[in-house]
C-alpha atoms as a PDB file:
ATOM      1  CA  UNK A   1      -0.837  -5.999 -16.134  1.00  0.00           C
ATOM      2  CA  UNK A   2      -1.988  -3.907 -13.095  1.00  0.00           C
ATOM      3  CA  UNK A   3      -2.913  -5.370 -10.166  1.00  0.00           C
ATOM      4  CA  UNK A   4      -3.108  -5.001  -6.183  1.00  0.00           C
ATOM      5  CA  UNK A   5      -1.292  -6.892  -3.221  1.00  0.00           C
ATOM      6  CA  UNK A   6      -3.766  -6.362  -0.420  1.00  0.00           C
ATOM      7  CA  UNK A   7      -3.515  -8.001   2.964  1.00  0.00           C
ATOM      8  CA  UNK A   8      -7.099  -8.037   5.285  1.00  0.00           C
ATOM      9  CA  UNK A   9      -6.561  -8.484   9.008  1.00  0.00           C
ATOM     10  CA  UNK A  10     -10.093  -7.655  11.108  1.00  0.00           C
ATOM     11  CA  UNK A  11      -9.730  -4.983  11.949  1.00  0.00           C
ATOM     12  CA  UNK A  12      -8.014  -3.238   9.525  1.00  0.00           C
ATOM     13  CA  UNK A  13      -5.267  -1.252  10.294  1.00  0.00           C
ATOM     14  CA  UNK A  14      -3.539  -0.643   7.155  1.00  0.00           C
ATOM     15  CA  UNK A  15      -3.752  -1.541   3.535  1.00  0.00           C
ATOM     16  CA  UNK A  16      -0.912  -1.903   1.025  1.00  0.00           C
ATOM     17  CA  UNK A  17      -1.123  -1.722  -2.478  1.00  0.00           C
ATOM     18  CA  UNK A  18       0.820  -2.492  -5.793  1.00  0.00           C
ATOM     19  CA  UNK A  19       0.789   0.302  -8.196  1.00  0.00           C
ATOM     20  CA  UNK A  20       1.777  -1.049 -12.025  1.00  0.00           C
ATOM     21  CA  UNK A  21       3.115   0.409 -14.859  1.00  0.00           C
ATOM     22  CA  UNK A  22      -0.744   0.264 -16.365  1.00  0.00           C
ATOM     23  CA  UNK A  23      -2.210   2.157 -12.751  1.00  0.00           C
ATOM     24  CA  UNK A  24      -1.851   6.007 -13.631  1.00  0.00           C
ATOM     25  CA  UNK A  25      -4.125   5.933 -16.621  1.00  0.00           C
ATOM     26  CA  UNK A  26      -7.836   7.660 -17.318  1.00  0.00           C
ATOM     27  CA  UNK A  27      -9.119   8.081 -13.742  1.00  0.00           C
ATOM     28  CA  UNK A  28      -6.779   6.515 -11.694  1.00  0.00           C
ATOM     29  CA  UNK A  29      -5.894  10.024  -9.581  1.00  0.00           C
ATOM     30  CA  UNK A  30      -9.433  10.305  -9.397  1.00  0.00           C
ATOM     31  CA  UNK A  31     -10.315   6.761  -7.997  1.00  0.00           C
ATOM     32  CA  UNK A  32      -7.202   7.283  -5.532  1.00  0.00           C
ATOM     33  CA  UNK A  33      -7.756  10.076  -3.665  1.00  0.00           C
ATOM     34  CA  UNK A  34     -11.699   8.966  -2.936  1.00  0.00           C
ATOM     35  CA  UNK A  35      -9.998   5.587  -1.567  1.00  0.00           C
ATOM     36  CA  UNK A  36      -7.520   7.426   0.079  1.00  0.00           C
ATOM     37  CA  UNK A  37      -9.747   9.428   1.814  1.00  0.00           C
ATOM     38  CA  UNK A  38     -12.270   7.138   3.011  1.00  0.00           C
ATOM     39  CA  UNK A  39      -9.251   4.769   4.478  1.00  0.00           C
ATOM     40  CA  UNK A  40      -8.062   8.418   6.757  1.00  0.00           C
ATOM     41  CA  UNK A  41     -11.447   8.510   7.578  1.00  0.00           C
ATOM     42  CA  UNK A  42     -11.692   5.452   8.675  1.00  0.00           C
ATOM     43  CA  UNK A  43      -8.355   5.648  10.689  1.00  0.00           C
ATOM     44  CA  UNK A  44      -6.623   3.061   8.220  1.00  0.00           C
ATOM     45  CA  UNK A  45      -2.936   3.647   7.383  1.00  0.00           C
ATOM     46  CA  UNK A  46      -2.163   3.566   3.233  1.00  0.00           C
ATOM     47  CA  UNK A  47       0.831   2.552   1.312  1.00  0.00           C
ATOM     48  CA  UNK A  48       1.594   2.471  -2.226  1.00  0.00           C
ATOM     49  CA  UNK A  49       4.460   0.490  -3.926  1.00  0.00           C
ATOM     50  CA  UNK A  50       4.864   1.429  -6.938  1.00  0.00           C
ATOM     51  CA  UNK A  51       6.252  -0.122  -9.795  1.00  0.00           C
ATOM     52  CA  UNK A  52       9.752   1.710 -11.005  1.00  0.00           C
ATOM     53  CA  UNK A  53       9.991   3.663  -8.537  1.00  0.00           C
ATOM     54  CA  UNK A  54       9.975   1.735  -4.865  1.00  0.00           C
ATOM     55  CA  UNK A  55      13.353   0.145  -4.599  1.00  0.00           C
ATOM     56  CA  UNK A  56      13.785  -3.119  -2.807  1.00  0.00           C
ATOM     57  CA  UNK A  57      15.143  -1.739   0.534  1.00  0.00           C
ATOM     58  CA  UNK A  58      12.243   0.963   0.656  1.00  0.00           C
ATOM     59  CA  UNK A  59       9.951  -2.068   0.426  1.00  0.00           C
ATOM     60  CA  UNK A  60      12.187  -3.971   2.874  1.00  0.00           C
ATOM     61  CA  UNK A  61      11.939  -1.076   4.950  1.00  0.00           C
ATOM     62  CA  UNK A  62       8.191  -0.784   4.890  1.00  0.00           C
ATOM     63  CA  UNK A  63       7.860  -4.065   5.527  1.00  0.00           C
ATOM     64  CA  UNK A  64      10.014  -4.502   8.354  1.00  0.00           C
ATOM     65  CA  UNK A  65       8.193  -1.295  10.229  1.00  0.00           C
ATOM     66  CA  UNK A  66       4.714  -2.913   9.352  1.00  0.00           C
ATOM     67  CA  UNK A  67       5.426  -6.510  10.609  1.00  0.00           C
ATOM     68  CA  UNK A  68       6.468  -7.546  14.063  1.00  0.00           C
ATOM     69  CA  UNK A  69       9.770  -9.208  13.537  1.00  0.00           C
ATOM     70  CA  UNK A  70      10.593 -12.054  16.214  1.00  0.00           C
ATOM     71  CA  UNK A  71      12.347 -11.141  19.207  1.00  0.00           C
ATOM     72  CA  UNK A  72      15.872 -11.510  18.427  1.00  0.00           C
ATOM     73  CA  UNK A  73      16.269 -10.395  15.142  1.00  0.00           C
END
């Protein structure tokens, strides 16, 4: 089963998204680069996790750059 992981803070300033095994069928690509584009426009950072192929430190990573982490840690 596909299905997204989005967080919405007002304003946006970035989206993150959970690409399943299911995403990259019939027009997916298609669908994609329209969101993609409109989020650029819009001055909203993208990301894409995506399933087999993020590892768990790249999302650790990601994660870690996107969130403010308390001071002292």
């Amino acid at each position: 089963m596909e299905w997204a992981l989005k967080y919405v803070i007002t304003p946006a300033i970035i989206i993150g998204e959970y690409q399943g095994g299911a995403h990259y069928r019939n027009a997916a690509a298609a669908r994609d680069a329209v969101k993609k584009e409109a989020l650029r426009r819009a001055g909203i950072g993208y990301n894409e996790v995506v399933a087999g192929q993020t590892t768990p430190s790249e999302l650790r990573r990601l994660v870690e750059k996107l969130v403010d982490k308390p001071a002292g840690d």
